[in-house]
Protein backbone atom coordinates (compact mmCIF):
# COMPACT_ATOMS: atom_id res chain seq x y z
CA UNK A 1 -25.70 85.24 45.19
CA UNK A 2 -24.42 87.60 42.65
CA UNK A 3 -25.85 88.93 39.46
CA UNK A 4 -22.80 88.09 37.22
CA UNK A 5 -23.50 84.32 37.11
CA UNK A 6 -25.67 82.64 35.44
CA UNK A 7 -28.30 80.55 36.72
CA UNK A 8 -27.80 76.42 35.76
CA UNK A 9 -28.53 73.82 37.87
CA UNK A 10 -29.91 74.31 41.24
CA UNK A 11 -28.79 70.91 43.76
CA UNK A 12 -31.55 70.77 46.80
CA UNK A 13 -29.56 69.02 49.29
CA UNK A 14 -31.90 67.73 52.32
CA UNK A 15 -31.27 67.81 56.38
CA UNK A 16 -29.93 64.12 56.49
CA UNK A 17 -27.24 64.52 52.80
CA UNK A 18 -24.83 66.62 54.49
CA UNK A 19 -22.12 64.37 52.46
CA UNK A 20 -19.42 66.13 50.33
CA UNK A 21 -19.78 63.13 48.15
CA UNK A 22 -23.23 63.47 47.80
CA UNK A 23 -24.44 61.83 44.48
CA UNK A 24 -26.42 65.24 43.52
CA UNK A 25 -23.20 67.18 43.88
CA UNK A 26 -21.78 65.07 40.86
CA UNK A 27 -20.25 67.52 38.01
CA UNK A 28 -21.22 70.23 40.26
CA UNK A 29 -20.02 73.27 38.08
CA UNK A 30 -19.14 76.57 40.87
CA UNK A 31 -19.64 78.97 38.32
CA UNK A 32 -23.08 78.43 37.36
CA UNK A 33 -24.97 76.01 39.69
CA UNK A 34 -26.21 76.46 43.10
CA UNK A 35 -27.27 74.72 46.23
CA UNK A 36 -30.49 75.07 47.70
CA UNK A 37 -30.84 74.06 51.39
CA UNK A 38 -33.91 74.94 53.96
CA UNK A 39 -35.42 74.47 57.37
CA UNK A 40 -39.07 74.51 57.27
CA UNK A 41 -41.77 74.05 59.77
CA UNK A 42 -43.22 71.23 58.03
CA UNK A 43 -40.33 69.25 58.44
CA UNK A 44 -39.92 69.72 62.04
CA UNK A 45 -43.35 69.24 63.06
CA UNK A 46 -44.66 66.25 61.17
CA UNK A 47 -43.57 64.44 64.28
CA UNK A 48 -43.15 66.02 68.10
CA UNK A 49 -39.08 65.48 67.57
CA UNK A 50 -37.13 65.78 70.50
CA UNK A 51 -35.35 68.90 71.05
CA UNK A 52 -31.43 67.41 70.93
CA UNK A 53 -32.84 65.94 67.38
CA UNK A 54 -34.14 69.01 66.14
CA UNK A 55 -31.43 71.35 67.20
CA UNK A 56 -28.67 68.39 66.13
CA UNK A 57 -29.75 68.51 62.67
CA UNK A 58 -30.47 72.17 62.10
CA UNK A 59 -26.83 73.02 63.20
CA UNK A 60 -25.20 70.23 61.40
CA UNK A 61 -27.30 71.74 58.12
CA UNK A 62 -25.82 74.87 58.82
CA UNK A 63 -21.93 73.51 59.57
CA UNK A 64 -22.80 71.83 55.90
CA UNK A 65 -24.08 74.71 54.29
CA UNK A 66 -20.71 77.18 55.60
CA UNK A 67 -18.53 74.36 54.55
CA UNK A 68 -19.59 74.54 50.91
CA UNK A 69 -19.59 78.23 50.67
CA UNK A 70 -16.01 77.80 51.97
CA UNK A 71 -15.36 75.73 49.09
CA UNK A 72 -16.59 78.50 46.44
CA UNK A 73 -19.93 76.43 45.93
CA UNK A 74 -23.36 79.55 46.04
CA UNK A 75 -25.66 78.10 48.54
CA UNK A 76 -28.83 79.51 49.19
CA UNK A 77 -29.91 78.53 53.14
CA UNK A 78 -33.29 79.52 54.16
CA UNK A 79 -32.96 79.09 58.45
CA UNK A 80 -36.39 77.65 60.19
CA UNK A 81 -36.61 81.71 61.72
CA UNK A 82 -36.12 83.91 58.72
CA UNK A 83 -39.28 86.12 58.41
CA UNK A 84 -39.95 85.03 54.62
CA UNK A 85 -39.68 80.90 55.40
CA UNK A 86 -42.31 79.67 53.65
CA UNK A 87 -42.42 76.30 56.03
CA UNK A 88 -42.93 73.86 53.79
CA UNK A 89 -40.74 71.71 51.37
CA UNK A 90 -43.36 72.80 48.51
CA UNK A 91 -43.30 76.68 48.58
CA UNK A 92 -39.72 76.95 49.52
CA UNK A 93 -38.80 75.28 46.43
CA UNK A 94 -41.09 77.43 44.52
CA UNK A 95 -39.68 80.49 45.85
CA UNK A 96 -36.06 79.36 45.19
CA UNK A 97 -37.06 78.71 41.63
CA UNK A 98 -38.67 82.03 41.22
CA UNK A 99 -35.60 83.95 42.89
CA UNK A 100 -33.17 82.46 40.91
CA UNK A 101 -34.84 80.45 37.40
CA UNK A 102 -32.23 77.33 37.61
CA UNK A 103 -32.37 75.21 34.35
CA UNK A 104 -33.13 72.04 36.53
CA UNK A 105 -33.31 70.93 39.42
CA UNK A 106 -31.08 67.67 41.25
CA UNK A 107 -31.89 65.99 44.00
CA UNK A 108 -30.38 62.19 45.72
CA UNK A 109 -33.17 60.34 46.41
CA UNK A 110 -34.58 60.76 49.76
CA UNK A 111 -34.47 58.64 52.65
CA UNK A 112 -38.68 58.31 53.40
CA UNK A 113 -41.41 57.45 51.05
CA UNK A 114 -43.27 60.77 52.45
CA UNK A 115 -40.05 62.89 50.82
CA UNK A 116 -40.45 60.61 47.66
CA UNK A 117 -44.33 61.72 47.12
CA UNK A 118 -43.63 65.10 47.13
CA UNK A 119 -40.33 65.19 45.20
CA UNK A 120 -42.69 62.75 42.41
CA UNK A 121 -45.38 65.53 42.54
CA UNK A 122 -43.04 68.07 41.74
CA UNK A 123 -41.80 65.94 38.48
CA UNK A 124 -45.54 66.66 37.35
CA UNK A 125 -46.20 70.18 38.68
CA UNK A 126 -43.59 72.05 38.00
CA UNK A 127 -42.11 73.52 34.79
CA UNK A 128 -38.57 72.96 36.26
CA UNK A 129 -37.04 69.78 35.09
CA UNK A 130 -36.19 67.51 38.60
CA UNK A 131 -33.72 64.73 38.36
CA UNK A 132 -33.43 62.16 40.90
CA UNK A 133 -30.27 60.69 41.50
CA UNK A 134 -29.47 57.07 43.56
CA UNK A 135 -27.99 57.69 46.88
CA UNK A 136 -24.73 56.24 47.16
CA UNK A 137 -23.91 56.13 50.75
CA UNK A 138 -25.33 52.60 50.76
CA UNK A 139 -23.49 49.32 49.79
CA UNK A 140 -27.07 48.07 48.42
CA UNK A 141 -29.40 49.72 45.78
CA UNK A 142 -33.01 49.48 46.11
CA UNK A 143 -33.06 47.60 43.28
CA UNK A 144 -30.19 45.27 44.15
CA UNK A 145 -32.22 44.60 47.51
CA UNK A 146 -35.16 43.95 45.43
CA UNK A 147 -33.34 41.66 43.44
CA UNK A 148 -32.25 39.44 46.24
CA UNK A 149 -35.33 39.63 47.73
CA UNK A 150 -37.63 38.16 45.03
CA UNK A 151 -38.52 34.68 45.01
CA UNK A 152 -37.62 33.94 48.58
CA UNK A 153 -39.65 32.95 50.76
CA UNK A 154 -37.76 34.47 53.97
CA UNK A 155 -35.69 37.51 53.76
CA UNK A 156 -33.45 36.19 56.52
CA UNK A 157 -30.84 38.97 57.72
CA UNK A 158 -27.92 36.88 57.82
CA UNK A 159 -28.21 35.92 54.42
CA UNK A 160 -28.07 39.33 52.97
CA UNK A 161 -25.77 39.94 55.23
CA UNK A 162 -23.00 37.48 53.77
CA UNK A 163 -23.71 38.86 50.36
CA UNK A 164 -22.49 42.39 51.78
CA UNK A 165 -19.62 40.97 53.25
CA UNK A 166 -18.62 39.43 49.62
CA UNK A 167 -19.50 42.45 47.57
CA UNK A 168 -17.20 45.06 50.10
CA UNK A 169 -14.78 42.11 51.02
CA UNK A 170 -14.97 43.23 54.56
CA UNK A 171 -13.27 40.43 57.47
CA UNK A 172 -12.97 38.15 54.27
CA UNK A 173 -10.19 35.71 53.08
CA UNK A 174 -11.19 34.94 49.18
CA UNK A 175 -15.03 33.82 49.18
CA UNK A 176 -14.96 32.70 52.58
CA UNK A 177 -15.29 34.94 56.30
CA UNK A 178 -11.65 35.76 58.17
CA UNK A 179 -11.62 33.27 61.63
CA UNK A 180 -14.09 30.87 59.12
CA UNK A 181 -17.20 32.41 61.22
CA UNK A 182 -19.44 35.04 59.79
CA UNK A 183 -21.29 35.63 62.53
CA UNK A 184 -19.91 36.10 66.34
CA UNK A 185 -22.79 37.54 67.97
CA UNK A 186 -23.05 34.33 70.50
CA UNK A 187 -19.97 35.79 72.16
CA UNK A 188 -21.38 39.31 72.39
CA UNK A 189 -24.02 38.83 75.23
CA UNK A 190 -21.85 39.19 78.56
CA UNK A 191 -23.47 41.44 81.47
CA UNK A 192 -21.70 44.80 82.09
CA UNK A 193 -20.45 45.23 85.60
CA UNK A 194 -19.94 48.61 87.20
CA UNK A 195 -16.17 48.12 87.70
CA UNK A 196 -15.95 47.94 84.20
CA UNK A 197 -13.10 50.30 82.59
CA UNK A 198 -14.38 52.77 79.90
CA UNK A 199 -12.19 55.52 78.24
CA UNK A 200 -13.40 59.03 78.28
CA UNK A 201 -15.85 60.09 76.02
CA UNK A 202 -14.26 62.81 73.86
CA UNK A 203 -15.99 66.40 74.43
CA UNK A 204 -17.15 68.09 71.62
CA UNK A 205 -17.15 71.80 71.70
CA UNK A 206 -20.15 74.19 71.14
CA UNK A 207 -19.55 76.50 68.47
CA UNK A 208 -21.37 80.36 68.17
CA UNK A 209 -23.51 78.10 65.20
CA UNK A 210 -24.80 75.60 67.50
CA UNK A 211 -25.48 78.22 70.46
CA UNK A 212 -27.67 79.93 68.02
CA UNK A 213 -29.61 77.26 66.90
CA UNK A 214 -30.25 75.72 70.33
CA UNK A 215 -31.15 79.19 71.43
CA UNK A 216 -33.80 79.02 68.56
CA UNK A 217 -35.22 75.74 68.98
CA UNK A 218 -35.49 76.75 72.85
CA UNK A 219 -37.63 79.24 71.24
CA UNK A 220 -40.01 77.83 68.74
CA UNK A 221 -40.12 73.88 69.72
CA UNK A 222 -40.70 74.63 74.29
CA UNK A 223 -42.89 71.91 74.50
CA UNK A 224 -41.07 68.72 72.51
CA UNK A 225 -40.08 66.22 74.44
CA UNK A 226 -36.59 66.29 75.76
CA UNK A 227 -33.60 68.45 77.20
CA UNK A 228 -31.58 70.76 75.29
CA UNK A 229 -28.65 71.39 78.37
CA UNK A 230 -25.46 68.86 78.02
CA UNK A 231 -25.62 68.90 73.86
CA UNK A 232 -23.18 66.77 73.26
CA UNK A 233 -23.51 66.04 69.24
CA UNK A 234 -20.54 66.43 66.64
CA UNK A 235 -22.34 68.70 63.93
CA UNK A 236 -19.56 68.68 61.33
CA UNK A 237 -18.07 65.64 59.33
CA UNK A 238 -14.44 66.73 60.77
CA UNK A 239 -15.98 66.43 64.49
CA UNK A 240 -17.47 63.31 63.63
CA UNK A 241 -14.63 61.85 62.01
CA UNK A 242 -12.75 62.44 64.85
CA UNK A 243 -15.60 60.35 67.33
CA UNK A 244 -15.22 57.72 65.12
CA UNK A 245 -11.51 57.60 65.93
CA UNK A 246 -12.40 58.08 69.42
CA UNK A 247 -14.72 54.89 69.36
CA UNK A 248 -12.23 52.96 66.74
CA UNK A 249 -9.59 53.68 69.76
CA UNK A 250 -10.79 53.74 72.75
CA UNK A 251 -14.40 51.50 73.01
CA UNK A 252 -14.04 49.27 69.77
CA UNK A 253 -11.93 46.33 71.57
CA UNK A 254 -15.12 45.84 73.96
CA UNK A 255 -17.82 47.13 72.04
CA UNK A 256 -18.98 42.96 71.20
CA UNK A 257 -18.86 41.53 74.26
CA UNK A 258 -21.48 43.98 76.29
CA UNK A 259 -23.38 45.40 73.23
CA UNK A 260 -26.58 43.97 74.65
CA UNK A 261 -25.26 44.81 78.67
CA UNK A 262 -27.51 47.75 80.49
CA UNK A 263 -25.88 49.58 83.10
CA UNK A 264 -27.27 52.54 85.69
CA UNK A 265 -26.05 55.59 85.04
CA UNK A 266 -23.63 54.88 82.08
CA UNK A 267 -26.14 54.94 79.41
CA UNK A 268 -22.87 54.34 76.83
CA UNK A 269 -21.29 51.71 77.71
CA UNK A 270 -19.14 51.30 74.89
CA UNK A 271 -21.73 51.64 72.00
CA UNK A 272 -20.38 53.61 69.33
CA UNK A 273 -22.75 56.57 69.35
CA UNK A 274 -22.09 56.70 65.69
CA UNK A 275 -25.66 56.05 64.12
CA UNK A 276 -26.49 59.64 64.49
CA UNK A 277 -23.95 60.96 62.40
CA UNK A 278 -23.87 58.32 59.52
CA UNK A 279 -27.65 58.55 58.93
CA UNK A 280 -27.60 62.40 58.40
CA UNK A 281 -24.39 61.80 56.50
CA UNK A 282 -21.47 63.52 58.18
CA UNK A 283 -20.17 60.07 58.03
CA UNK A 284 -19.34 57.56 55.55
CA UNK A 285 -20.37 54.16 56.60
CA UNK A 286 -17.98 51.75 54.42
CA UNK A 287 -15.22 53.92 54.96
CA UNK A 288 -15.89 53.56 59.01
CA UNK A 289 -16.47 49.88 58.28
CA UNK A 290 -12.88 49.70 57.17
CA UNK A 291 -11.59 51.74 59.67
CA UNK A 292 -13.07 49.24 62.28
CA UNK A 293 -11.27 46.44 60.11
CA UNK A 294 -8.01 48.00 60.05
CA UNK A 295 -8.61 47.99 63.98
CA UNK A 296 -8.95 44.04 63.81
CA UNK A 297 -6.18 43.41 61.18
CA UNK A 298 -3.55 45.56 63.57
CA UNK A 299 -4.49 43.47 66.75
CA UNK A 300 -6.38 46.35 68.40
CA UNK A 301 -9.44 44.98 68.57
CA UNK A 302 -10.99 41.32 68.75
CA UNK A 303 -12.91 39.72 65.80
CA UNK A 304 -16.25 39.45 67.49
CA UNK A 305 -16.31 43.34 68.32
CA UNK A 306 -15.32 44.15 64.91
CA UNK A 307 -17.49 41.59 63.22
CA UNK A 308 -20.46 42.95 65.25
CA UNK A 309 -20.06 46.01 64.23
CA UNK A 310 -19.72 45.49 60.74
CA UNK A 311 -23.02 43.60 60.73
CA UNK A 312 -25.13 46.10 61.93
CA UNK A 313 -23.44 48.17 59.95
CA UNK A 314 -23.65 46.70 56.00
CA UNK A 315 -25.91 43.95 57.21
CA UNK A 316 -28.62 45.28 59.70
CA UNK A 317 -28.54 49.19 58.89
CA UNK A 318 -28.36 48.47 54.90
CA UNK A 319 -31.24 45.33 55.42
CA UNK A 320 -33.67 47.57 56.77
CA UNK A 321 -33.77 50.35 54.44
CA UNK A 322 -34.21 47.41 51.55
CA UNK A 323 -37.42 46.10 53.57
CA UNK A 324 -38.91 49.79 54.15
CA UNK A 325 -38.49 50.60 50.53
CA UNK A 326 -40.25 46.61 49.57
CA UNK A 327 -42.75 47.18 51.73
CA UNK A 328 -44.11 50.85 51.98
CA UNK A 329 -46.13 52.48 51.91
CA UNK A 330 -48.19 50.33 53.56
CA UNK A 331 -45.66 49.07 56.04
CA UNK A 332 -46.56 51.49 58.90
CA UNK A 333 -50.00 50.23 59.25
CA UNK A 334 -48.85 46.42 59.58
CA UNK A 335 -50.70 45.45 63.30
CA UNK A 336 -50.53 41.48 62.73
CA UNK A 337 -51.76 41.06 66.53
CA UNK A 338 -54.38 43.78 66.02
CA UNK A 339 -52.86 46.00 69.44
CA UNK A 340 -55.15 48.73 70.05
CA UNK A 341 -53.77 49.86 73.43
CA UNK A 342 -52.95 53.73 73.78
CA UNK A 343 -49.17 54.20 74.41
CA UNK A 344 -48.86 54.95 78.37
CA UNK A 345 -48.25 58.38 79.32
CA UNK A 346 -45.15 57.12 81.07
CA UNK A 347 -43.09 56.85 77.82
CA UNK A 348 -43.25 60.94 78.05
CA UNK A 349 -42.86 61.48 82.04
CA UNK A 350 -40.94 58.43 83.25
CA UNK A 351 -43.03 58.13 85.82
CA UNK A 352 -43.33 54.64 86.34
CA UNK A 353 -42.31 52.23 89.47
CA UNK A 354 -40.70 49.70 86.73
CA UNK A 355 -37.06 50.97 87.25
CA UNK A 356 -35.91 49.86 84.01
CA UNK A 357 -38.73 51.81 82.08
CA UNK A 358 -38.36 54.92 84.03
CA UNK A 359 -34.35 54.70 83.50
CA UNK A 360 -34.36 54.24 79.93
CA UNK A 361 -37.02 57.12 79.09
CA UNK A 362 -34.89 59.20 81.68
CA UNK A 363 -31.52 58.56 79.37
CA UNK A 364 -33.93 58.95 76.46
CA UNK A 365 -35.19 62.58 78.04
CA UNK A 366 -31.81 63.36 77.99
CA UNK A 367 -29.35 61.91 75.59
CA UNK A 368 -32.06 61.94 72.54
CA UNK A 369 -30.49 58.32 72.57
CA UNK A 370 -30.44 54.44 74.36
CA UNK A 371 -28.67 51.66 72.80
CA UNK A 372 -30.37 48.77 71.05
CA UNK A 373 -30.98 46.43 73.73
CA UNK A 374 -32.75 49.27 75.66
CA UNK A 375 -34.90 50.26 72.94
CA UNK A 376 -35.85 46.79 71.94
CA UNK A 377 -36.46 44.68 75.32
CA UNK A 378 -36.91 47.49 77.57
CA UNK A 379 -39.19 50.17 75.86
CA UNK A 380 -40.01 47.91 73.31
CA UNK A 381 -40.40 44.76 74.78
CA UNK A 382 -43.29 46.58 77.17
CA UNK A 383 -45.23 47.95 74.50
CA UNK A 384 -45.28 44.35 72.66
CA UNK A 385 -46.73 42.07 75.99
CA UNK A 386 -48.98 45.17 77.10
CA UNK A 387 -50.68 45.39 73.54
CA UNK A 388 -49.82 48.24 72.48
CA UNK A 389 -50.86 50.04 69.58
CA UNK A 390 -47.52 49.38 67.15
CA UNK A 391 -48.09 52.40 65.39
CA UNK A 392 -48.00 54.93 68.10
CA UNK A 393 -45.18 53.07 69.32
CA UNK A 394 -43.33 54.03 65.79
CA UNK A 395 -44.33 57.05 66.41
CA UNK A 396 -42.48 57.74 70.14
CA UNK A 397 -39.34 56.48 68.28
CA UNK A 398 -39.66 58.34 65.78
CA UNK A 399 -39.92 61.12 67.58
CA UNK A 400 -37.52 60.96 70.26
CA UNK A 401 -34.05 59.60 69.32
CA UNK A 402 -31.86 61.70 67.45
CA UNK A 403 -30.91 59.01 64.59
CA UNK A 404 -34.74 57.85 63.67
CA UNK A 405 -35.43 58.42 60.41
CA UNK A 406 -38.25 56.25 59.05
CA UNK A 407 -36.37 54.26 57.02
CA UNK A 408 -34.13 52.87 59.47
CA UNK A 409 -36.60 53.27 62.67
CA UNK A 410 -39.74 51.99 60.67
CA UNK A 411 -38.75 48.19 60.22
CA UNK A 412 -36.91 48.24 63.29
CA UNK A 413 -39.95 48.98 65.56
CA UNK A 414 -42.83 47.56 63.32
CA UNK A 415 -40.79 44.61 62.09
CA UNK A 416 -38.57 43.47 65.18
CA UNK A 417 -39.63 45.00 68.07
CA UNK A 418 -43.09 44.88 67.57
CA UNK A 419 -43.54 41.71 65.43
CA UNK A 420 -46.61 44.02 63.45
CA UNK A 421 -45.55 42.60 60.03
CA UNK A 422 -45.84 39.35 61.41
CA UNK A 423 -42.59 37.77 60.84
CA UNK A 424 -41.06 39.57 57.71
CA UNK A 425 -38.12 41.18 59.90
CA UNK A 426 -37.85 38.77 62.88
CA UNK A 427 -38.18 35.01 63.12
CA UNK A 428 -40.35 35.36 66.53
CA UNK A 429 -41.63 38.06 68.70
CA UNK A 430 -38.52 39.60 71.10
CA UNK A 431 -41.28 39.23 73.74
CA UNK A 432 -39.36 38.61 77.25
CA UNK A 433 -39.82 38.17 81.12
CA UNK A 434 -38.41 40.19 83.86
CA UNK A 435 -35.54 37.47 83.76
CA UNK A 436 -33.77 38.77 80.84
CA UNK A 437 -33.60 42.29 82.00
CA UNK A 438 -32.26 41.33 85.13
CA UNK A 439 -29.72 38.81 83.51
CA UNK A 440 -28.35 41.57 81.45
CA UNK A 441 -28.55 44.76 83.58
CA UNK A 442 -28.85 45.59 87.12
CA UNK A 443 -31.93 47.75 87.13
CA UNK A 444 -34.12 45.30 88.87
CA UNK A 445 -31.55 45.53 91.68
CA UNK A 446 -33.21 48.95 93.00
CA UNK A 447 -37.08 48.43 91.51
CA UNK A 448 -39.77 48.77 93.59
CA UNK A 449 -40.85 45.39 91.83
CA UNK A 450 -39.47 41.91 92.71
CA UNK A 451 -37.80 40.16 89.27
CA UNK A 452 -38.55 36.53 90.87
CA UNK A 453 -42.42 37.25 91.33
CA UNK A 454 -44.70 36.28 88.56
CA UNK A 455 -47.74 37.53 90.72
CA UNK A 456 -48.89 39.30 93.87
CA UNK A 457 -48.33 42.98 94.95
CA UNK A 458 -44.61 43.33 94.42
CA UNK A 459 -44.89 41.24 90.65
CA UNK A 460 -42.53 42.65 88.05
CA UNK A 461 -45.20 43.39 85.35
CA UNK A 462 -42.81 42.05 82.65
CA UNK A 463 -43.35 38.73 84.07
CA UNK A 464 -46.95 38.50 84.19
CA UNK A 465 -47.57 40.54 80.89
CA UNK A 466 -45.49 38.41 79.05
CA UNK A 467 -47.31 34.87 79.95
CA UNK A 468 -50.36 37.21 79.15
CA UNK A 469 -49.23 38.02 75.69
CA UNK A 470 -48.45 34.82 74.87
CA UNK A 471 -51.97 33.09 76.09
CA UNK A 472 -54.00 35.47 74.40
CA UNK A 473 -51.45 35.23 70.76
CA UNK A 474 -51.42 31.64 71.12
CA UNK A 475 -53.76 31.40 68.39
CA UNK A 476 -51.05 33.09 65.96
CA UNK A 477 -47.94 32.11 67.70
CA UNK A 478 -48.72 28.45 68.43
CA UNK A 479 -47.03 27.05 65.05
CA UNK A 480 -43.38 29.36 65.48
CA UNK A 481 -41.30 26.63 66.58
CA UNK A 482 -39.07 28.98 68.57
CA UNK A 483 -42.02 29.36 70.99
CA UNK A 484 -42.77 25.72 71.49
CA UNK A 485 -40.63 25.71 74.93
CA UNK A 486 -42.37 28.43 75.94
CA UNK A 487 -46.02 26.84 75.22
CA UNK A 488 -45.13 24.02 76.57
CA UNK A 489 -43.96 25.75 80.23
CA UNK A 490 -47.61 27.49 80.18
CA UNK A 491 -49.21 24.23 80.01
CA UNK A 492 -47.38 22.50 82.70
CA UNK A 493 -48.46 25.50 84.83
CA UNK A 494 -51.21 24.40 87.69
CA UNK A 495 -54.49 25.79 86.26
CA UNK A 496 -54.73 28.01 89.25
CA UNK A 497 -50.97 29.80 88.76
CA UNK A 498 -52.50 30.15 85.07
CA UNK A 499 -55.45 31.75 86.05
CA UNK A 500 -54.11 34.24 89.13
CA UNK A 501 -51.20 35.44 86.25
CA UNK A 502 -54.31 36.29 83.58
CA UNK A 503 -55.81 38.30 86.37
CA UNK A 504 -53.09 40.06 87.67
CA UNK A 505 -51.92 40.85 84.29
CA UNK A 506 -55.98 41.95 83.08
CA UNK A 507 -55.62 44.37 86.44
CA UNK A 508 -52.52 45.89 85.55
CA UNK A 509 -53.63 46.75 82.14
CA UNK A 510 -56.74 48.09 83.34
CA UNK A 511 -55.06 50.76 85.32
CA UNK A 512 -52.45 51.56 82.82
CA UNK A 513 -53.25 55.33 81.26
CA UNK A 514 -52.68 56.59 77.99
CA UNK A 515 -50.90 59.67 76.55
């Protein structure tokens, strides 16, 4: 690092800042600070991540890391296979402090409460002074969430979400929403059909950075779920920037209308595949947000798909880091249905005669990704009406797609998916029937199950397990008034369909086996 400097501040940048901006980098003086990066054991092994994930962010840590010394900025990089690595977070800090005696220490806040705890411990424990910094990739503070959260009685999405709209002035005309809508996600629930046009995907080279780190995780990680062949991830913010072009251009105009479609064997569609690179932070999310808007203002792309995206973007993505941060750290034990059920091995294998499971956890195998719709009534979905336990369920997601970070993945799978926190996230469970998969894919048309069956031999499960969740929830669902339809179609049901559904469902769960 070279003995003719001296030693000031020492930045530790983590595996999902790999921003230029980066709030820590602020005042960043070349001359006398230094950046401290790592890969440690610790943080790859607190959860079974998939092998794409793993590998993905290593080598965009690494792009990150050449990038600044490119720019003059000292970085020390400890790799997850040099000999010394400590593997932990703790004594790789303490051995960067002892090799170099920095003045202080800055770090942006971290993403997860976990991070946080340590990072607080070393406030108290270490001689070093540590200064925390607020992460400004995101339109909304904790404390600004915090703010608008207090006093109400329902943190209702769309609510925040028209605050965000105001404070970036994104699709907005004075105080009020361009088109006089602020919300078009009615018009985004069209079917995909397999004639459908899509644009080619643009190809992202391997570079000799991300050989060398696949060839490494190959090496230390050979059991983790997933496949390494067909990586397919930008690691560098220039890459990146130019998929979001690529989506902007090519997939943006029809992104709205089949955002919730499922289609064999295009796993795509034309979702955005963007999530991955924003949350590690390759990409700037208001600056894509306005890049999708120029889109709209230009007459390349359609409100609706541009006012979808935008929400999940600075209304979805920013609403559920506010409710992690209000509600941990207690929030991943939330189990307001009290699901005890062992997730089934076939979230691992795929091995399972439900088409639509087996598809998505194929993709998932694969791609280290499936879209929202899959993840939520396919994967999800299952795990709510068989009882599952919520937490393990977290932690497959957390595990196996490539953009799950807790902050983000948390909410989304204890909150919506799995209803745990009983109702702080979602209005009512996303609990559904065989009927809605088939509506909006066409996996049921080659499953070994029949869609229209609620029981018998040739059932689809999803039918039967969801009356069964509902009958034996009723006692904490009865009074959501988005269920009474529902409840009220159970009771007209002859006491004998009633009774042969509760049997066939009690069967099937008897038989299903645990990881």
């Amino acid at each position: 690092m070279g003995e003719s400097h001296s030693i000031g501040t020492m930045v530790f940048i983590l595996g999902d800042q790999l921003s230029h901006s980066i709030s820590s980098l602020d005042g960043f003086d070349p001359d006398h600070d230094f950046i401290f990066m790592c890969e440690v054991m610790e943080e790859a092994t607190y959860a079974r991540h998939h092998k794409k994930k793993i590998a993905f962010i290593f080598s965009a840590m690494r792009h990150f890391a050449q990038e600044l010394r490119d720019k003059g900025f000292r970085v020390r990089y400890v790799p997850i296979d040099d000999p010394d690595n400590a593997g932990s977070f703790d004594d790789e800090l303490r051995r960067a402090i002892g090799h170099s005696s920095p003045t202080r220490i800055r770090l942006t806040e971290p993403g997860e409460w976990r991070v946080l705890e340590k990072i607080t411990r070393w406030q108290s424990s270490l001689e070093t002074p540590i200064e925390v910094i607020d992460d400004r990739r995101f339109i909304c503070s904790r404390s600004e969430f915090a703010d608008w959260a207090r006093g109400r009685k329902d943190l209702v999405m769309e609510f925040f979400y028209r605050q965000m709209r105001r404070k970036t002035g994104l699709l907005m005309e004075g105080d009020q929403p361009v088109g006089g809508r602020w919300n078009f996600d009615s018009e985004n629930r069209k079917p995909a059909r397999p004639d459908m046009f899509r644009p080619q995907r643009r190809a992202i080279d391997k570079d000799a950075i991300t050989r060398e780190v696949i060839d490494v995780v190959d090496r230390l990680f050979p059991d983790n779920f997933g496949e390494l062949r067909d990586f397919h991830f930008a690691v560098s913010s220039k890459d990146a920037s130019l998929l979001v072009e690529d989506f902007i251009d090519g997939h943006l105009s029809e992104f709205g209308a089949t955002q919730d479609a499922m289609l064999t064997g295009d796993p795509f569609l034309n979702h955005s595949l963007l999530s991955f690179y924003i949350n590690v932070g390759l990409v700037d999310p208001l600056d894509m947000c306005r890049r999708a808007e120029r889109a709209y203002l230009e007459g390349n792309a359609p409100l609706s798909a541009v006012e979808g995206f935008i929400r999940q973007i600075i209304g979805w993505r920013e609403y559920m880091r506010g409710v992690y941060w209000m509600k941990m750290p207690d929030y991943g034990d939330a189990n307001f249905f009290g699901n005890k059920r062992p997730l089934p091995d076939f979230y691992w294998t795929g091995a399972t005669d439900m088409n639509c499971v087996a598809t998505v956890v194929g993709e998932t195998r694969s791609n280290a990704y499936a879209h929202h719709i899959q993840r939520l009534m396919i994967t999800g979905n299952f795990a709510l009406i068989a009882g599952v336990d919520p937490k393990q369920v977290h932690q497959w997601y957390l595990e196996v797609y490539a953009d799950a970070y807790e902050w983000v993945e948390m909410p989304n799978v204890i909150g919506m998916s799995q209803f745990a926190d009983g109702g702080v996230v979602g209005t009512k469970p996303y609990a559904a029937s065989g009927n809605y998969i088939s509506k909006m894919s066409d996996y049921c048309d080659s499953c070994s199950f029949n869609v229209k069956d609620r029981t018998g031999p040739k059932a689809c499960p999803f039918n039967y397990l969801y009356w069964d969740f509902l009958s034996r929830n009723r006692g904490l669902l009865a009074d959501n008034r988005r269920l009474a339809r529902q409840y009220a179609t159970w009771d007209r049901m002859d006491d004998a369909v009633r009774r042969d559904i509760l049997a066939t469902a009690a069967q099937f769960l008897e038989n299903l086996k645990g990881y």
